[in-house]
PDB file of N, CA and C in Angstrom:
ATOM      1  N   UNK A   1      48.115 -19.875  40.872  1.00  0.00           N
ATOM      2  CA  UNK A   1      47.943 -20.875  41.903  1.00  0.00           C
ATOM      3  C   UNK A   1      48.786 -20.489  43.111  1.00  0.00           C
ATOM      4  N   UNK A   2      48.209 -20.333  43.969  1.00  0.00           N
ATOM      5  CA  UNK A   2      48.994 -20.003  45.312  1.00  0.00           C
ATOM      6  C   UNK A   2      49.560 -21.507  45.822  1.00  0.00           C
ATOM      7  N   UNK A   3      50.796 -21.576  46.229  1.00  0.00           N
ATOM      8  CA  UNK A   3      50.978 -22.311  47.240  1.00  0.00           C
ATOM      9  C   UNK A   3      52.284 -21.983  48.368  1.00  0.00           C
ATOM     10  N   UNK A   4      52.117 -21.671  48.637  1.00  0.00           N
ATOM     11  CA  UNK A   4      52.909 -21.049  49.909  1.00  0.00           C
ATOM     12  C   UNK A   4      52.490 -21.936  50.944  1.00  0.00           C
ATOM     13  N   UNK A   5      51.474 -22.203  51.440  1.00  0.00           N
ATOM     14  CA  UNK A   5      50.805 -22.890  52.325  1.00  0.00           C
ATOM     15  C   UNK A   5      51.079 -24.489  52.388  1.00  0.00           C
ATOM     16  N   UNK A   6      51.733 -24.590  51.023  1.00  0.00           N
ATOM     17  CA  UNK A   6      51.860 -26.199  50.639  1.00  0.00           C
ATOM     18  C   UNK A   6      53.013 -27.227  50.331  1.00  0.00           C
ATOM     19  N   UNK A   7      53.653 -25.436  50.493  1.00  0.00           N
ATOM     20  CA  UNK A   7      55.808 -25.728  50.674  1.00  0.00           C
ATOM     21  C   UNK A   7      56.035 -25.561  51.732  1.00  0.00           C
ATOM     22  N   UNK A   8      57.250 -26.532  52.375  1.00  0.00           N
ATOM     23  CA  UNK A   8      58.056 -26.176  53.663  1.00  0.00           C
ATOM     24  C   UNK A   8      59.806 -25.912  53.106  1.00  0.00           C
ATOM     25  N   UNK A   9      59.565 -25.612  52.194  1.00  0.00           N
ATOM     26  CA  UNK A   9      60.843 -25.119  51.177  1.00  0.00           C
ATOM     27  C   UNK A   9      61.333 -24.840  50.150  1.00  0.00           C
ATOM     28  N   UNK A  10      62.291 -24.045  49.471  1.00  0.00           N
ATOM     29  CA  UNK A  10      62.261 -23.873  47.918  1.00  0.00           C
ATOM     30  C   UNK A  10      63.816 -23.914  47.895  1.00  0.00           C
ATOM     31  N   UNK A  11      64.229 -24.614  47.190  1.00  0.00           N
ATOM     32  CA  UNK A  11      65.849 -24.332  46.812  1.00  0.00           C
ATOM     33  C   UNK A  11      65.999 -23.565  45.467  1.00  0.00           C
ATOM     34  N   UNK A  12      66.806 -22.890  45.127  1.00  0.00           N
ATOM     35  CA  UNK A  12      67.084 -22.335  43.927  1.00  0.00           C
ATOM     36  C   UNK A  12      68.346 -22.454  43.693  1.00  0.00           C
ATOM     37  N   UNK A  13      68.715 -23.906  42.524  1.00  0.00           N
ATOM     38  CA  UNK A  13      70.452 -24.283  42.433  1.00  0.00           C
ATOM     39  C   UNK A  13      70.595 -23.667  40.927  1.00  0.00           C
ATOM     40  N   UNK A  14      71.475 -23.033  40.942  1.00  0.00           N
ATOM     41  CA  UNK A  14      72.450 -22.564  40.061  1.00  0.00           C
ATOM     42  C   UNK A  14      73.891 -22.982  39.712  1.00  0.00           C
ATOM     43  N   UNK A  15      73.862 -23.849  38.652  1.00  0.00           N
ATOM     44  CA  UNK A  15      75.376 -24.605  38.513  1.00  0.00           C
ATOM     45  C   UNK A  15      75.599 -24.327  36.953  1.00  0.00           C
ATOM     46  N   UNK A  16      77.171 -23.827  37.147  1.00  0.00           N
ATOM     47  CA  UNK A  16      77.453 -23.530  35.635  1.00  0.00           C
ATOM     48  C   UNK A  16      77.340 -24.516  34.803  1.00  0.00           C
ATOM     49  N   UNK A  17      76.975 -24.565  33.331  1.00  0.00           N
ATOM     50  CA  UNK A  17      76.788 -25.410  32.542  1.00  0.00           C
ATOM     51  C   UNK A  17      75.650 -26.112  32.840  1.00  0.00           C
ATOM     52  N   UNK A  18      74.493 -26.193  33.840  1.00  0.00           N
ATOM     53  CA  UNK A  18      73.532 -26.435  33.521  1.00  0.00           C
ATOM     54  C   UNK A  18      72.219 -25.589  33.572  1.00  0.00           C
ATOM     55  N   UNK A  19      70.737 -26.367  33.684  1.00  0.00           N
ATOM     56  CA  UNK A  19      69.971 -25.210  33.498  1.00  0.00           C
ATOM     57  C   UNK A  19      69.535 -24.726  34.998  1.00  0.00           C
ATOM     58  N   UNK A  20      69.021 -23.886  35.009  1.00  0.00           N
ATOM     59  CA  UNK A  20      68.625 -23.477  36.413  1.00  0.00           C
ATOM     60  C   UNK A  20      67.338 -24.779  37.120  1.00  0.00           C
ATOM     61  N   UNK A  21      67.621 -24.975  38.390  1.00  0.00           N
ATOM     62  CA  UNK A  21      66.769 -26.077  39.009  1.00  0.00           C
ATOM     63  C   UNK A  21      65.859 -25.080  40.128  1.00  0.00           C
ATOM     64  N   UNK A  22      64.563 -25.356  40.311  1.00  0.00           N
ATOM     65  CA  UNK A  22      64.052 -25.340  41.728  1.00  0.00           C
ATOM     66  C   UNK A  22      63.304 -26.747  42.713  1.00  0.00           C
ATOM     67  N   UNK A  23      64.202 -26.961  43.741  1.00  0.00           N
ATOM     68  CA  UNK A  23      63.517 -27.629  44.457  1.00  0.00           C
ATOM     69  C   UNK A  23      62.561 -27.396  45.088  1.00  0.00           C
ATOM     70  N   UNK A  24      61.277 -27.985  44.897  1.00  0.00           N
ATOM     71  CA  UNK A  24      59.470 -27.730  46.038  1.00  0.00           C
ATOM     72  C   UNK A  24      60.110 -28.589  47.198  1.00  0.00           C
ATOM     73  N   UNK A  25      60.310 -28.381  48.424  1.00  0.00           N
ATOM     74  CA  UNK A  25      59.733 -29.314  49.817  1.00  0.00           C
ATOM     75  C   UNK A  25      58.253 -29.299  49.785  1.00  0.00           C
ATOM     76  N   UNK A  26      57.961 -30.459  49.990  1.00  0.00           N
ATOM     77  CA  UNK A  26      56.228 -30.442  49.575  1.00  0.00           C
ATOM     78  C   UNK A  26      55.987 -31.271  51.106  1.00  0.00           C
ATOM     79  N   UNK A  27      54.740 -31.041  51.598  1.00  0.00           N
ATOM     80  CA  UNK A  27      54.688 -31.942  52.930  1.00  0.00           C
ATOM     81  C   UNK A  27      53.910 -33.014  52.742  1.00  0.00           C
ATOM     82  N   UNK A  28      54.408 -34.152  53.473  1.00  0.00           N
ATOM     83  CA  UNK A  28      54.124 -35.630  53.258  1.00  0.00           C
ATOM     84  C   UNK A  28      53.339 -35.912  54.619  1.00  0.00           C
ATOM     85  N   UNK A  29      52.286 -36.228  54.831  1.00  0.00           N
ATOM     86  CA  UNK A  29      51.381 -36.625  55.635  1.00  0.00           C
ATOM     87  C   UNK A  29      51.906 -38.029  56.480  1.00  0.00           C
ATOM     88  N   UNK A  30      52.241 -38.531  55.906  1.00  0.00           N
ATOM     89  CA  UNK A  30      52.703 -40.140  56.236  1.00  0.00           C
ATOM     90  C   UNK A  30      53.997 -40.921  55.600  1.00  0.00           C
ATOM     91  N   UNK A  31      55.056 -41.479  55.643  1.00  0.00           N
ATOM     92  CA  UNK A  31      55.956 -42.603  55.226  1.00  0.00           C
ATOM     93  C   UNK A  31      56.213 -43.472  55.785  1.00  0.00           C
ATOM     94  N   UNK A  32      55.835 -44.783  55.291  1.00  0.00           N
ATOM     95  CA  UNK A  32      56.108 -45.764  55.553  1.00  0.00           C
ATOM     96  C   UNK A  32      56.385 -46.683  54.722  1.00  0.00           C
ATOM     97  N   UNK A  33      57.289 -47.908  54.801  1.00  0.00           N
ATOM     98  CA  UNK A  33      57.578 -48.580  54.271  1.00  0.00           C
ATOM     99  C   UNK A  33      57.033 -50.526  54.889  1.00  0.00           C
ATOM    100  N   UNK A  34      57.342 -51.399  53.648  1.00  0.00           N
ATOM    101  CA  UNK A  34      56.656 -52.485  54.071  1.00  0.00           C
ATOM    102  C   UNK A  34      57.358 -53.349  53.011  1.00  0.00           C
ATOM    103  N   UNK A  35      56.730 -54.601  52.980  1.00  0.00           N
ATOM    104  CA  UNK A  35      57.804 -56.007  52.320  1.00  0.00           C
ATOM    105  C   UNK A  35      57.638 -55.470  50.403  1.00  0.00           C
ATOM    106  N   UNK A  36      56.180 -54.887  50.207  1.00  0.00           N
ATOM    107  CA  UNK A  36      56.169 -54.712  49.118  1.00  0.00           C
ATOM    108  C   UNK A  36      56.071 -53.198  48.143  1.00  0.00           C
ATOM    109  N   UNK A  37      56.750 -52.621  49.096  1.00  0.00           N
ATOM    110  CA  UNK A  37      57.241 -51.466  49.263  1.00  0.00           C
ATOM    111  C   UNK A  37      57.166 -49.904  49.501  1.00  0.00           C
ATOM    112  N   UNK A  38      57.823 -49.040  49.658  1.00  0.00           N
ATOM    113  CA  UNK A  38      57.085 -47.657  50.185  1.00  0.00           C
ATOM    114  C   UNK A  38      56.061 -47.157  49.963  1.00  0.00           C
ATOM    115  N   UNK A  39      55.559 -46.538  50.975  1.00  0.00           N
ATOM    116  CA  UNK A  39      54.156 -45.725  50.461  1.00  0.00           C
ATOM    117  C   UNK A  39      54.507 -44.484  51.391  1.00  0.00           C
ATOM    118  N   UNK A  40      53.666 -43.387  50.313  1.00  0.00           N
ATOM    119  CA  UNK A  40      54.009 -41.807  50.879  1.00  0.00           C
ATOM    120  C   UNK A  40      52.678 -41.582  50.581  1.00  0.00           C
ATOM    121  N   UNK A  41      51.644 -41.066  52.000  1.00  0.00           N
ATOM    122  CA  UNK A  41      50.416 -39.940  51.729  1.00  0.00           C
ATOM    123  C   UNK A  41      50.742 -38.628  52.152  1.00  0.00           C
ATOM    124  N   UNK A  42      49.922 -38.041  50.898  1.00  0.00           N
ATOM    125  CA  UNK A  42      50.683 -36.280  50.759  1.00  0.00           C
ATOM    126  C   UNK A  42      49.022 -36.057  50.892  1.00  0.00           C
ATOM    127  N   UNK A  43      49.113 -34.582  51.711  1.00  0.00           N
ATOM    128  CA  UNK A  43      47.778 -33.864  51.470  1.00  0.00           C
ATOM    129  C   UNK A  43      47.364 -33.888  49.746  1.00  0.00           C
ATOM    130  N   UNK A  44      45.805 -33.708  50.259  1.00  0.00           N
ATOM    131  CA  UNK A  44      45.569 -33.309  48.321  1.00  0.00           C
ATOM    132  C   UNK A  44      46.120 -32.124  48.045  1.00  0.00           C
ATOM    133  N   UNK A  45      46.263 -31.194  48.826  1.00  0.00           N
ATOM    134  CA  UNK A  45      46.760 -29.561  48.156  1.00  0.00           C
ATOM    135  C   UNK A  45      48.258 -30.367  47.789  1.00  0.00           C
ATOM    136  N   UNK A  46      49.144 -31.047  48.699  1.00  0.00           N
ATOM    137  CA  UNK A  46      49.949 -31.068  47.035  1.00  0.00           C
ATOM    138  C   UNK A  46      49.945 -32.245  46.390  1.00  0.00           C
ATOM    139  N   UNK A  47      49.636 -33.186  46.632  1.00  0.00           N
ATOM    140  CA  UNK A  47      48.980 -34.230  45.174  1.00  0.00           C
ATOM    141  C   UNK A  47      48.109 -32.703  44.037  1.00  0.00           C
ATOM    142  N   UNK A  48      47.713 -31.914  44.252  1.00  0.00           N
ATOM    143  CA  UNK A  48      46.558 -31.132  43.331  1.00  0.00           C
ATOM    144  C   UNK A  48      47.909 -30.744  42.695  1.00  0.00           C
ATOM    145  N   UNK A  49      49.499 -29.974  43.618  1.00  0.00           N
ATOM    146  CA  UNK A  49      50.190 -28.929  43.255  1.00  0.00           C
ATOM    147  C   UNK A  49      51.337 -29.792  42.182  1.00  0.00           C
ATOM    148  N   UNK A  50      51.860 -31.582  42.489  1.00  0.00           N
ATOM    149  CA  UNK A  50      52.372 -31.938  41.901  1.00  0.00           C
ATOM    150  C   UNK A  50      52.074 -32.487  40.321  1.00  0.00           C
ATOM    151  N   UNK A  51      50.702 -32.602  40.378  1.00  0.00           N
ATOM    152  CA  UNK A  51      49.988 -32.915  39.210  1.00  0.00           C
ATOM    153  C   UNK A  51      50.215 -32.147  38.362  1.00  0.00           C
ATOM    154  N   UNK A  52      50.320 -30.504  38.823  1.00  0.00           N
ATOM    155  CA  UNK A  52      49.798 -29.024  38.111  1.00  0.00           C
ATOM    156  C   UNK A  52      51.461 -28.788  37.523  1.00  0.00           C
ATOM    157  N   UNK A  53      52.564 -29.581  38.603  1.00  0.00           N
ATOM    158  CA  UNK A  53      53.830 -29.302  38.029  1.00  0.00           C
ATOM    159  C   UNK A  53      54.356 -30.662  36.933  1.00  0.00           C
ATOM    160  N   UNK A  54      53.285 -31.526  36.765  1.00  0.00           N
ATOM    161  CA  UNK A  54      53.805 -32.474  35.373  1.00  0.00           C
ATOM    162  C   UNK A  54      53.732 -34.131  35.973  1.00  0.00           C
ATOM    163  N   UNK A  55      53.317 -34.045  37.285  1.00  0.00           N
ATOM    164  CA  UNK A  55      53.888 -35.329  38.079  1.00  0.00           C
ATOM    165  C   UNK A  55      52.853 -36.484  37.454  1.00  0.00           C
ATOM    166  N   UNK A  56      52.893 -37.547  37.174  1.00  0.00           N
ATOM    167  CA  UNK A  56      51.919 -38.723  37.317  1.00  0.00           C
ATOM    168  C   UNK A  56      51.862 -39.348  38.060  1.00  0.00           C
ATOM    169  N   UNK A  57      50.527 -39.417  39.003  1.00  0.00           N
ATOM    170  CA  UNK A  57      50.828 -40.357  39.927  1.00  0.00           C
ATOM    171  C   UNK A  57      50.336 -41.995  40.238  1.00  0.00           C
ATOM    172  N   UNK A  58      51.468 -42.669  40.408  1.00  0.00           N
ATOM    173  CA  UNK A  58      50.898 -43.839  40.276  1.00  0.00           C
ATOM    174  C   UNK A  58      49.165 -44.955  40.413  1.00  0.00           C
ATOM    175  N   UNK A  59      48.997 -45.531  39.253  1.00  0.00           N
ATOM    176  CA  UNK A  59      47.862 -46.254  39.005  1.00  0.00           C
ATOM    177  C   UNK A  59      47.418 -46.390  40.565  1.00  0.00           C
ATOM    178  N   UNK A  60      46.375 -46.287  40.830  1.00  0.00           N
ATOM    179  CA  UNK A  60      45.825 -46.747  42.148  1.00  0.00           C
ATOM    180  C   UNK A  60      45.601 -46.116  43.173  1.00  0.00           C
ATOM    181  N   UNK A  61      46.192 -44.856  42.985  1.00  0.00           N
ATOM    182  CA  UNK A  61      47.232 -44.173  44.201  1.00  0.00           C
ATOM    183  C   UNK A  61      45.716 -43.682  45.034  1.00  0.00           C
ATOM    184  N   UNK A  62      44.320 -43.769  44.348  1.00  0.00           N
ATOM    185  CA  UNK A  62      43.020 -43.261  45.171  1.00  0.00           C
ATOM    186  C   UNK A  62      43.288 -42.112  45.466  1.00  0.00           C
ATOM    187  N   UNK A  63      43.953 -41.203  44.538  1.00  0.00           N
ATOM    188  CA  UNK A  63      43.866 -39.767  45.168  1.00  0.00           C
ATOM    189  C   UNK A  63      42.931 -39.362  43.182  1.00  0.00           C
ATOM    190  N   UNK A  64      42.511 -37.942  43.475  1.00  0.00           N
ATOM    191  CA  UNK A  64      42.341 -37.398  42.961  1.00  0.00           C
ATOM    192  C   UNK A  64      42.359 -36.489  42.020  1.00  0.00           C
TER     193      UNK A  64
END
Protein backbone atom coordinates (compact mmCIF):
# COMPACT_ATOMS: atom_id res chain seq x y z
CA UNK A 1 0.00 0.00 0.00
CA UNK A 2 1.55 3.20 -0.91
CA UNK A 3 0.96 6.14 1.09
CA UNK A 4 3.29 8.78 0.93
CA UNK A 5 0.74 10.95 -0.64
CA UNK A 6 -1.46 10.56 2.52
CA UNK A 7 1.22 11.52 5.30
CA UNK A 8 2.36 15.01 6.15
CA UNK A 9 4.66 13.17 8.68
CA UNK A 10 6.27 10.20 10.34
CA UNK A 11 7.90 10.25 13.76
CA UNK A 12 10.03 7.38 14.75
CA UNK A 13 10.30 7.42 18.91
CA UNK A 14 12.69 5.29 20.44
CA UNK A 15 12.62 5.19 24.33
CA UNK A 16 14.49 2.79 26.44
CA UNK A 17 12.37 0.26 28.06
CA UNK A 18 9.72 0.57 25.71
CA UNK A 19 8.65 -0.73 22.35
CA UNK A 20 9.48 1.14 19.33
CA UNK A 21 6.47 3.75 18.27
CA UNK A 22 5.69 5.34 14.79
CA UNK A 23 3.70 8.34 14.54
CA UNK A 24 1.39 8.75 10.89
CA UNK A 25 0.51 12.74 10.50
CA UNK A 26 -2.45 11.88 8.47
CA UNK A 27 -4.33 14.98 6.81
CA UNK A 28 -7.63 16.13 8.16
CA UNK A 29 -9.86 17.86 5.68
CA UNK A 30 -11.91 19.72 8.29
CA UNK A 31 -12.09 20.31 12.45
CA UNK A 32 -14.55 21.51 14.08
CA UNK A 33 -16.08 21.47 17.15
CA UNK A 34 -19.80 22.09 18.53
CA UNK A 35 -22.12 21.72 21.89
CA UNK A 36 -22.23 17.97 21.15
CA UNK A 37 -18.96 17.52 20.25
CA UNK A 38 -15.90 17.31 17.81
CA UNK A 39 -16.00 16.26 14.45
CA UNK A 40 -12.88 15.56 12.16
CA UNK A 41 -13.38 14.88 8.11
CA UNK A 42 -10.32 13.07 6.78
CA UNK A 43 -9.99 12.30 3.03
CA UNK A 44 -11.03 8.65 2.21
CA UNK A 45 -7.31 7.81 1.25
CA UNK A 46 -6.77 8.03 4.91
CA UNK A 47 -10.02 6.89 6.49
CA UNK A 48 -9.04 3.71 3.71
CA UNK A 49 -5.15 4.02 5.39
CA UNK A 50 -6.42 4.16 9.14
CA UNK A 51 -8.78 1.29 8.81
CA UNK A 52 -5.81 -0.82 7.06
CA UNK A 53 -3.71 0.25 10.34
CA UNK A 54 -6.48 -1.36 12.95
CA UNK A 55 -8.57 1.94 13.48
CA UNK A 56 -12.52 1.62 14.00
CA UNK A 57 -14.29 4.18 13.04
CA UNK A 58 -17.06 5.46 14.76
CA UNK A 59 -20.87 4.12 14.15
CA UNK A 60 -22.23 6.62 11.66
CA UNK A 61 -19.18 8.20 10.65
CA UNK A 62 -20.81 7.73 6.57
CA UNK A 63 -17.48 7.01 5.41
CA UNK A 64 -16.59 3.93 3.84
Amino acid sequence: MEIANDLIGLTVRLVPGEPPAAVLDVIIDDLSADMEGARVAVPEATHKLLVQLGWTPPEGDGAS
